[in-house]
Protein backbone atom coordinates (compact mmCIF):
# COMPACT_ATOMS: atom_id res chain seq x y z
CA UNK A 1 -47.84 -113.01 -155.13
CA UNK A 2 -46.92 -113.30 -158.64
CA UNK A 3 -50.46 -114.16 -160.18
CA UNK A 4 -51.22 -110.78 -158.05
CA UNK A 5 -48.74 -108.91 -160.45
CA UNK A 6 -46.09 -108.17 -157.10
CA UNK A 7 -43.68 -110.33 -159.32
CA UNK A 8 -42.93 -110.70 -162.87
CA UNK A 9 -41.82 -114.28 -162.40
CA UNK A 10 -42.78 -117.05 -159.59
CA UNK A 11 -40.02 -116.76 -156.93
CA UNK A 12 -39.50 -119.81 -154.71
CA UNK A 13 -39.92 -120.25 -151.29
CA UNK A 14 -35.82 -120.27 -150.47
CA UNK A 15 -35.68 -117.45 -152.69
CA UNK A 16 -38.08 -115.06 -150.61
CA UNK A 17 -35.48 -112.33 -150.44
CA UNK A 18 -35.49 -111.63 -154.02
CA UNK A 19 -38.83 -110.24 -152.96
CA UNK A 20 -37.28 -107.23 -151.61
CA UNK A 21 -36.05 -105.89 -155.23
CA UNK A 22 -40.03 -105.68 -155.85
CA UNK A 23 -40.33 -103.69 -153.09
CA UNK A 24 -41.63 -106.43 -151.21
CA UNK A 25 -40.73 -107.90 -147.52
CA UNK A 26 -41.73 -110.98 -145.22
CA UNK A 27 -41.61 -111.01 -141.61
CA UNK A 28 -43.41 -112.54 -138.54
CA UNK A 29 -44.67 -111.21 -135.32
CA UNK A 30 -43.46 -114.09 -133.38
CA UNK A 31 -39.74 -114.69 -133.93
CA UNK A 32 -39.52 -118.18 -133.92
CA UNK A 33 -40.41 -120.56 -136.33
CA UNK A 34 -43.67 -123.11 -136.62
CA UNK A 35 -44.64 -125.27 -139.40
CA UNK A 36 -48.25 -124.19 -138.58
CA UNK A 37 -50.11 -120.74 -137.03
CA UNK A 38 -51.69 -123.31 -134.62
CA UNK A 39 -48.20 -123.96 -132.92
CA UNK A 40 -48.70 -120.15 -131.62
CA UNK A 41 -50.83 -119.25 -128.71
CA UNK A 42 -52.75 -115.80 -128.58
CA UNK A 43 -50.77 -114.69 -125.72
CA UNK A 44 -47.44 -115.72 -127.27
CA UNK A 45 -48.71 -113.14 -130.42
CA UNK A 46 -49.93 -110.84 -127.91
CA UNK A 47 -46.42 -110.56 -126.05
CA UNK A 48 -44.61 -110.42 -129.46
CA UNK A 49 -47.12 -107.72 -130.42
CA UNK A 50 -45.17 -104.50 -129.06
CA UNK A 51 -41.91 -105.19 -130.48
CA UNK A 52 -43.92 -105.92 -133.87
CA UNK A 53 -45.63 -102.47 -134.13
CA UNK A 54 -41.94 -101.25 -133.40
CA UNK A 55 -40.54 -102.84 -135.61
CA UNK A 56 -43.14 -101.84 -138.53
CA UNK A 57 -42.78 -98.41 -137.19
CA UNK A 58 -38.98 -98.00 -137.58
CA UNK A 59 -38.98 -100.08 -140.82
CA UNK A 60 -41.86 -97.79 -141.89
CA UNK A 61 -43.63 -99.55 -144.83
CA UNK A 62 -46.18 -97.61 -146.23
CA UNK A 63 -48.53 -101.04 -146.43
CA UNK A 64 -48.66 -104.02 -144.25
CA UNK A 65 -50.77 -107.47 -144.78
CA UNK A 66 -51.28 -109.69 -141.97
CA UNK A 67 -51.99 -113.00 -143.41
CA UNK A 68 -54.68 -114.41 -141.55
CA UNK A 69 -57.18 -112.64 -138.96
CA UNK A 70 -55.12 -114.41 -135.95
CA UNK A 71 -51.87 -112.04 -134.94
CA UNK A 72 -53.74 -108.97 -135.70
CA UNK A 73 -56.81 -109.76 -133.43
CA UNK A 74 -54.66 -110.95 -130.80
CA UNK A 75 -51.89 -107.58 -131.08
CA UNK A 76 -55.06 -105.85 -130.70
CA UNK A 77 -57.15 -106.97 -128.88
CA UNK A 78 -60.31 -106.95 -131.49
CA UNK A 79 -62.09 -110.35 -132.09
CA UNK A 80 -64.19 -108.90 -134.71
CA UNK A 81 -61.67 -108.68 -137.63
CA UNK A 82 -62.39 -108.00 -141.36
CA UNK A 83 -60.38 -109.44 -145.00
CA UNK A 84 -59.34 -106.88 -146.71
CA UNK A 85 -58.42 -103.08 -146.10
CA UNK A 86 -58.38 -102.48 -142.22
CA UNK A 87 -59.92 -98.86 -140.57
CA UNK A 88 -56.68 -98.68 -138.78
CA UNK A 89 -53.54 -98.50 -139.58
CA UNK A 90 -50.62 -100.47 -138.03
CA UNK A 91 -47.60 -98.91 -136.91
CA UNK A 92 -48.31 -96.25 -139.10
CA UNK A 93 -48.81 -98.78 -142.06
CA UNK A 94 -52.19 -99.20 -144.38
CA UNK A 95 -53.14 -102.27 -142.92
CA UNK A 96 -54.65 -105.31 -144.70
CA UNK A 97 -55.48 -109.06 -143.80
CA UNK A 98 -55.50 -111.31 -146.10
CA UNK A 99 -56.23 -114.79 -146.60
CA UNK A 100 -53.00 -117.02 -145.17
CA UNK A 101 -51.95 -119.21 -148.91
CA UNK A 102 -50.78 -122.00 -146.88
CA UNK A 103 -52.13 -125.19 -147.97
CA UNK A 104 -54.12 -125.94 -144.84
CA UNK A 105 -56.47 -122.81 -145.77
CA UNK A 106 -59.07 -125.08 -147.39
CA UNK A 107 -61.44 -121.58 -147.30
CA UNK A 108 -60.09 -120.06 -149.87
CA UNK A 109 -59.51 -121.28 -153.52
CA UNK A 110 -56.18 -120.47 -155.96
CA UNK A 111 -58.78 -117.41 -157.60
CA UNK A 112 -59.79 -115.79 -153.88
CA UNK A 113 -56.66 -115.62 -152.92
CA UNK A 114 -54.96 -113.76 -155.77
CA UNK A 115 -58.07 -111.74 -156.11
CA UNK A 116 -57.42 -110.24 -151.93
CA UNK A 117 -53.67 -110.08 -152.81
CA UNK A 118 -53.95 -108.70 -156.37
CA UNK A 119 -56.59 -105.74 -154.45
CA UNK A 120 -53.61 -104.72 -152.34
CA UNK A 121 -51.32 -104.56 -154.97
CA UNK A 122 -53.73 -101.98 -157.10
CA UNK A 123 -54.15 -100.40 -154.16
CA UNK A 124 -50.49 -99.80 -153.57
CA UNK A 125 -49.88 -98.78 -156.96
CA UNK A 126 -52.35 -96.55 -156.85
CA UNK A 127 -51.10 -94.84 -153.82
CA UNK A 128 -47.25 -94.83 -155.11
């Protein structure tokens, strides 16, 4: 997120909340924790996926990135997901899916990914 330009400075994992003086947030469809998106089923996702869209909805971002194709296919119900920009919003959101930057993503390099992230953050400047 920083090399995107979201940050002025690299903020570190145990840090994350700073993120929200950028007018940035973090939050998960499924509430409980995994070391891996693996550990989640598509029906576990597609359970969570109701109080998620509520949740966006009363939070009311004006964006919202899904990292990784897997919660958003499975909230709705669409196998044929695209990276970047989505055609539908989310919960009233802009909607984007991006490339997940955990290390286990061997598909995308360090450049790929801050180019998709640094697109959304033009793209929400832009629109401020």
């Amino acid at each position: 997120m920083h090399l995107a330009g979201f940050t002025p400075e690299q903020i570190r994992p145990e840090d994350d909340r700073t993120l929200l003086r950028y007018g940035c947030g973090l939050t998960t469809v499924v509430p409980r924790a995994t070391a891996q998106a693996a550990e989640l089923s598509r029906s576990e996702i597609e359970l969570a996926g109701d109080a998620f869209r509520q949740k966006i909805e009363h939070y009311a971002p004006r964006h919202i990135a899904f990292l990784g194709k897997m919660a958003l296919s499975a909230i709705s119900g669409t196998r044929d997901i695209h990276w970047g920009l989505q055609a539908e919003p989310f919960g009233g959101a802009c909607a984007w899916v991006l490339p997940n930057p955990s290390g286990l993503n061997r598909a995308f390099d360090l450049d790929a990914l801050v180019s998709a992230y640094r697109e959304v953050r033009v793209a929400v400047a832009s629109a401020s």
